[in-house]
C-alpha atoms as a PDB file:
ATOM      1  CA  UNK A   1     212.938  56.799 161.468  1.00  0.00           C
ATOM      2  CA  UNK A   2     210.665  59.261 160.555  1.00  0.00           C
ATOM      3  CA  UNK A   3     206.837  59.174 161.830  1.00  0.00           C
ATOM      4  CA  UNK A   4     205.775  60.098 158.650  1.00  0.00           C
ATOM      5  CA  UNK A   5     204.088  57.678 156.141  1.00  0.00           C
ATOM      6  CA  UNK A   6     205.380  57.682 152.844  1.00  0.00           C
ATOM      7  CA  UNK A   7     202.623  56.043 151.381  1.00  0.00           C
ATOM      8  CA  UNK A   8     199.296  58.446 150.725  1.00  0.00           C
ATOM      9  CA  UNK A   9     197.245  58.722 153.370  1.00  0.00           C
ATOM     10  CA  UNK A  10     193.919  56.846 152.248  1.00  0.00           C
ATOM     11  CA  UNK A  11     190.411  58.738 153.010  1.00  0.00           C
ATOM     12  CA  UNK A  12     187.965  57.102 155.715  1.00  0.00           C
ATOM     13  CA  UNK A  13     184.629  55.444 154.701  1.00  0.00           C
ATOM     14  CA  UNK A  14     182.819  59.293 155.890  1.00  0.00           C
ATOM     15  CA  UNK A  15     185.194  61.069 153.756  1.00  0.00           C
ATOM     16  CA  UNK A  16     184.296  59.425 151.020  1.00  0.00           C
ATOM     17  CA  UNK A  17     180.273  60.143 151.430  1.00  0.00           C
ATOM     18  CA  UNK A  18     180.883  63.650 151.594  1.00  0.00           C
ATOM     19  CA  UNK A  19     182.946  63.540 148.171  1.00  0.00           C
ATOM     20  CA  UNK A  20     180.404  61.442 146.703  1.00  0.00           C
ATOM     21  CA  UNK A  21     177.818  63.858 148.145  1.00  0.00           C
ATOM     22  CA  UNK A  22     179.614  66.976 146.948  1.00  0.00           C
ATOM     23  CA  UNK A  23     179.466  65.882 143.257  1.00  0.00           C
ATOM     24  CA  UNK A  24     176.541  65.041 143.313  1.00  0.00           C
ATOM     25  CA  UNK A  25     175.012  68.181 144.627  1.00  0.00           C
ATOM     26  CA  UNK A  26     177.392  70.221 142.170  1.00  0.00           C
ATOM     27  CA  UNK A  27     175.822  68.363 139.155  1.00  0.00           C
ATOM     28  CA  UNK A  28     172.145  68.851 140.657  1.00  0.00           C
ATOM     29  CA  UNK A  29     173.347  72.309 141.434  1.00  0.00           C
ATOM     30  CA  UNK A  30     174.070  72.733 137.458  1.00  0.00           C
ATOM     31  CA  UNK A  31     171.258  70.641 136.260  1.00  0.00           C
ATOM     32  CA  UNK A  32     168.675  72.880 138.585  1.00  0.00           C
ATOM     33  CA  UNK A  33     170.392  75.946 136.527  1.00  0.00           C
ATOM     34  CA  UNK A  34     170.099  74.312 133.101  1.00  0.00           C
ATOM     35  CA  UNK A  35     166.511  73.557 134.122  1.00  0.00           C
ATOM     36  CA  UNK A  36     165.838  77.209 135.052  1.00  0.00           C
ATOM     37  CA  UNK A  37     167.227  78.770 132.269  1.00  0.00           C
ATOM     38  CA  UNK A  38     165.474  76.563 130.110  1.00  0.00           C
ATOM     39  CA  UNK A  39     161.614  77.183 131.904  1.00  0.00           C
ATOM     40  CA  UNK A  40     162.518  81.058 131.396  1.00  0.00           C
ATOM     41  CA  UNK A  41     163.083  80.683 128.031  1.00  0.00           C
ATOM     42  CA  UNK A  42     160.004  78.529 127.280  1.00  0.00           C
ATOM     43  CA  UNK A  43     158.318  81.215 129.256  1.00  0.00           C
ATOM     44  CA  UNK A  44     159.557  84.236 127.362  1.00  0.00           C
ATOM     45  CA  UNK A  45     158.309  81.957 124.139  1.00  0.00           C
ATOM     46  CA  UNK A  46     155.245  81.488 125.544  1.00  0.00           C
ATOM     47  CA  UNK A  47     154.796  84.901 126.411  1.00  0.00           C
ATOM     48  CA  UNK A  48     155.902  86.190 122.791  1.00  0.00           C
ATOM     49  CA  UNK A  49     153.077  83.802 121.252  1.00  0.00           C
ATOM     50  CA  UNK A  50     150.124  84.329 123.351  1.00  0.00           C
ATOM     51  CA  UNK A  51     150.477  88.198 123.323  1.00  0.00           C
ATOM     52  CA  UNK A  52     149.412  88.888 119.476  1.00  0.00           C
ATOM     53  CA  UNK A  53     146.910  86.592 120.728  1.00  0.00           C
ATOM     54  CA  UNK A  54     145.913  88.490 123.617  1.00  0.00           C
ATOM     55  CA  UNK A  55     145.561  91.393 122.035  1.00  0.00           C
ATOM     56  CA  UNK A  56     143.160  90.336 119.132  1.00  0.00           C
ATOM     57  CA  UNK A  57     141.124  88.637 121.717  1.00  0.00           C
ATOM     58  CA  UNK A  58     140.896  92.214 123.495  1.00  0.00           C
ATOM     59  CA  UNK A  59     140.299  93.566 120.221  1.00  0.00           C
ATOM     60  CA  UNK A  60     137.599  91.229 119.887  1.00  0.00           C
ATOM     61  CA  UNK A  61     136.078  91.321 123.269  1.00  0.00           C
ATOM     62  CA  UNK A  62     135.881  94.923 122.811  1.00  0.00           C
ATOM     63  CA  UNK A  63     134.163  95.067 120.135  1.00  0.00           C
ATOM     64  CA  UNK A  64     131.680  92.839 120.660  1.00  0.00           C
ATOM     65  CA  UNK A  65     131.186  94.678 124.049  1.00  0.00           C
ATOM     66  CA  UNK A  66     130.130  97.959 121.688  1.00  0.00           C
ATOM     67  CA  UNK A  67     128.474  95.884 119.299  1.00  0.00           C
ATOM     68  CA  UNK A  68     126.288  94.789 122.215  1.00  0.00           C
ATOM     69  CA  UNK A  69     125.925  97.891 123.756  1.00  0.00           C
ATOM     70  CA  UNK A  70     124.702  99.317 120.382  1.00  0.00           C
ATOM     71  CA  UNK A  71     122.220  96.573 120.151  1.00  0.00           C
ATOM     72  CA  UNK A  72     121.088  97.414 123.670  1.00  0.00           C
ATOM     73  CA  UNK A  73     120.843 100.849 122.633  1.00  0.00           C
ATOM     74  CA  UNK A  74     119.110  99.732 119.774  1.00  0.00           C
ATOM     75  CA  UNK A  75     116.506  97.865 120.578  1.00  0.00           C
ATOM     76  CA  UNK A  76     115.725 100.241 123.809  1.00  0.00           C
ATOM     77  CA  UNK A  77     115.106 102.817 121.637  1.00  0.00           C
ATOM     78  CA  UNK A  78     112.704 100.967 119.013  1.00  0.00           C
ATOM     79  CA  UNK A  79     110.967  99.549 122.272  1.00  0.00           C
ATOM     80  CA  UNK A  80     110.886 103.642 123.631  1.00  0.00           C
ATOM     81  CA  UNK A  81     109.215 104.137 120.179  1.00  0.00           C
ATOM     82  CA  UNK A  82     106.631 101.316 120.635  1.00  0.00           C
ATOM     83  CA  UNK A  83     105.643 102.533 123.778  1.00  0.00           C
ATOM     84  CA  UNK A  84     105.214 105.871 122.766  1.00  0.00           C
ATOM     85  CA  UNK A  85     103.361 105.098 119.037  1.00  0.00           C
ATOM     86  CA  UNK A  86     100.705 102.869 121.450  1.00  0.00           C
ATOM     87  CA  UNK A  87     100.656 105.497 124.142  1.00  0.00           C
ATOM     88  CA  UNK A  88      99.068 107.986 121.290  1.00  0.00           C
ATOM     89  CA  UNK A  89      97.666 105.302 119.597  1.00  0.00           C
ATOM     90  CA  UNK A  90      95.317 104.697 122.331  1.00  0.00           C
ATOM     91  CA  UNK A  91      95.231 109.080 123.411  1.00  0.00           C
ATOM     92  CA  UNK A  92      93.826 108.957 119.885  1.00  0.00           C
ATOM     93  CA  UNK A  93      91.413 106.209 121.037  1.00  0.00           C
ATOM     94  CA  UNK A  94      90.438 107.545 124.322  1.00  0.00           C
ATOM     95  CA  UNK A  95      89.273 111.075 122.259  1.00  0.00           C
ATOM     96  CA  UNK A  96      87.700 109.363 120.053  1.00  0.00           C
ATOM     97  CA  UNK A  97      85.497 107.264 122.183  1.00  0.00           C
ATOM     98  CA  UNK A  98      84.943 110.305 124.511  1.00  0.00           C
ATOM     99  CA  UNK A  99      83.469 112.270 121.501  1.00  0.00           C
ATOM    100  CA  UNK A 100      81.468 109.778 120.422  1.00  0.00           C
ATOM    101  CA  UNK A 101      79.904 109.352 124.059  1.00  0.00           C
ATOM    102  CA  UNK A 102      79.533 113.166 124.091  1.00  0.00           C
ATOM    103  CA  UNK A 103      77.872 113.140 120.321  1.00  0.00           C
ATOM    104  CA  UNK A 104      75.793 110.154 122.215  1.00  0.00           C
ATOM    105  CA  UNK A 105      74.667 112.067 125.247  1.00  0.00           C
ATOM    106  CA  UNK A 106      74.213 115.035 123.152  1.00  0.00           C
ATOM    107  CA  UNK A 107      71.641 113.110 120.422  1.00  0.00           C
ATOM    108  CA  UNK A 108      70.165 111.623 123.352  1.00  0.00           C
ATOM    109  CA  UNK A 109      69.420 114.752 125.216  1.00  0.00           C
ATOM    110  CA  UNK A 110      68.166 116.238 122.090  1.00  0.00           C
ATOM    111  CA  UNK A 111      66.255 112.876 121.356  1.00  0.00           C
ATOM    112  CA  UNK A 112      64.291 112.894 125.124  1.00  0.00           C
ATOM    113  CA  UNK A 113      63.840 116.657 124.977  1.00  0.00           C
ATOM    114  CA  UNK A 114      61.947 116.191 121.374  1.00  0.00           C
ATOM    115  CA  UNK A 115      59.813 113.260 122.985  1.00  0.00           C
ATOM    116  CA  UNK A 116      59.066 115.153 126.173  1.00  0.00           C
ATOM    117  CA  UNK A 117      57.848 118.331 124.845  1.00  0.00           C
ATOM    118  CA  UNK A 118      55.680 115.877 122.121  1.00  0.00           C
ATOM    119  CA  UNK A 119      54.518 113.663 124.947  1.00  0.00           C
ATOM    120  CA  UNK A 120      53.728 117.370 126.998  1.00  0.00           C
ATOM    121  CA  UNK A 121      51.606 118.079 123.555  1.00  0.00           C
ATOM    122  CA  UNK A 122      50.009 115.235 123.848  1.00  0.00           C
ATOM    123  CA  UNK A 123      49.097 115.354 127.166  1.00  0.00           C
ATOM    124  CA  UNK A 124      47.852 118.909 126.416  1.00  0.00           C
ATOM    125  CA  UNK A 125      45.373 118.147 123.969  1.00  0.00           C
ATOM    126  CA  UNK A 126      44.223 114.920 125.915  1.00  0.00           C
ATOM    127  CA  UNK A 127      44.019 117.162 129.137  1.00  0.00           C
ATOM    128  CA  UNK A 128      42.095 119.844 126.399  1.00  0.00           C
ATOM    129  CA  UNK A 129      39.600 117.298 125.014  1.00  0.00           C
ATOM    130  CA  UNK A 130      38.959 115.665 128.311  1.00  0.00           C
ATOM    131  CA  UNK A 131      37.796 119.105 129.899  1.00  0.00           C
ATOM    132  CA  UNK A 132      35.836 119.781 126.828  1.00  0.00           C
ATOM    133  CA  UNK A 133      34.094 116.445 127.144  1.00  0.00           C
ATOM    134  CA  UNK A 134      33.716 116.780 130.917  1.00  0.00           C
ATOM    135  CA  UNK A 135      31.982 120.053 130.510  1.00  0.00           C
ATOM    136  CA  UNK A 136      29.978 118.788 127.962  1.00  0.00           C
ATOM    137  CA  UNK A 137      28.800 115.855 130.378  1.00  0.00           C
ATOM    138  CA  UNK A 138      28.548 118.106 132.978  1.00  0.00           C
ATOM    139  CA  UNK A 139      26.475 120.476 131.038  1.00  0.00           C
ATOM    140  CA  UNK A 140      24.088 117.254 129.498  1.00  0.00           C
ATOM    141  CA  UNK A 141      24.167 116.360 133.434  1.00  0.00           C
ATOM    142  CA  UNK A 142      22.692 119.355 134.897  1.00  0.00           C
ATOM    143  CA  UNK A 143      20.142 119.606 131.718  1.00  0.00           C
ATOM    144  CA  UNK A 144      19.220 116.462 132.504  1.00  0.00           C
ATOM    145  CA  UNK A 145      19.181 116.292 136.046  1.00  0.00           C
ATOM    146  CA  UNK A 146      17.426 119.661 136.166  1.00  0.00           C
ATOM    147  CA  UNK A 147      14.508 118.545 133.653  1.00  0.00           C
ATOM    148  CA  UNK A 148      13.959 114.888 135.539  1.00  0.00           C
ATOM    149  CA  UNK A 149      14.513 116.845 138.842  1.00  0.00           C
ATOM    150  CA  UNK A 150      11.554 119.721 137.911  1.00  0.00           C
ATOM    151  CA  UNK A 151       8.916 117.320 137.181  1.00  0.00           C
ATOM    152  CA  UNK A 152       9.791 114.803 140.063  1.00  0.00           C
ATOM    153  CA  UNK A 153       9.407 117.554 142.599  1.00  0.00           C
ATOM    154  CA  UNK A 154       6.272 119.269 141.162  1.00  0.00           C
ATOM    155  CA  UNK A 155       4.517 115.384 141.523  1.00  0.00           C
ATOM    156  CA  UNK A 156       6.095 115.140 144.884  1.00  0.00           C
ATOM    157  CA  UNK A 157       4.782 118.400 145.453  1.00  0.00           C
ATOM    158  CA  UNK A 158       1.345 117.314 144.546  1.00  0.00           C
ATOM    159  CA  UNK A 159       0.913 114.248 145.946  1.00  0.00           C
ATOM    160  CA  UNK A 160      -0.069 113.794 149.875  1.00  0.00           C
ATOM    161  CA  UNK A 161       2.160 112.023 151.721  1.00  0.00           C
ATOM    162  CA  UNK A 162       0.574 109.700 153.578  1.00  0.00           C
END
């Protein structure tokens, strides 16, 4: 007799795990591949529809970065223009007040000079009519004092003094 079996040897319990395990992994290996391929493509999709869309919003970012930096531009140079139109505006100002302070002093000089050679005028001719009057006091002094004088020393001459 022969030691071989003739009937087919059967597989063991372990064997059988590792079959069942082998298929399985092949058919996760091929679903992981069908799942790859497909994210790639929905990628590539993705990418193809968001680019036009990309680019217009770059188009548009862009240009409402100039349009702002115009605006800047803009309205720095009307406020430049302020500044400077109110700068001269008050130069202007400044002058004018200055001149009219100076036209001022000037009428005011003019104005005290005119009183203080009237009020030196005056003075004169008080200061004349005073010394006029004075000497004409002094003069009806001395007449007088010199007549009431004479006669009061020739009586006191005359008379004994007891």
């Amino acid at each position: 007799m022969s030691n071989k079996p003739t009937k087919p040897e059967e597989k063991g319990f372990f064997e059988k795990v590792k079959e069942t395990i082998e298929e399985l992994w092949d058919g996760t290996k091929d679903k992981a591949e069908d799942i790859k391929e497909a994210a790639e493509d929905k990628i590539e999709d993705l990418t193809k529809k968001v680019a036009p869309a990309k680019k217009a919003a770059t188009k548009k970012v862009t240009a409402a970065k100039t349009a702002v930096k115009a605006k800047v531009a803009d309205t720095t140079a009307k406020a430049k223009t302020a500044v400077k139109e109110v700068k001269a505006k008050a130069d202007t100002k400044v002058k004018e007040v200055k001149a009219k302070a100076a036209d001022v002093k000037t009428k005011a000089d003019a104005k005290a000079k005119d009183i203080s050679a009237k009020a030196k005028k005056e003075v004169a001719a008080v200061k004349a009519k005073a010394d006029t009057k004075a000497k004409a006091v002094t003069a009806s002094a001395k007449k007088s004092a010199g007549t009431k004088t004479a006669p009061a020393a020739s009586k006191a001459k005359k008379k004994p003094v007891l």
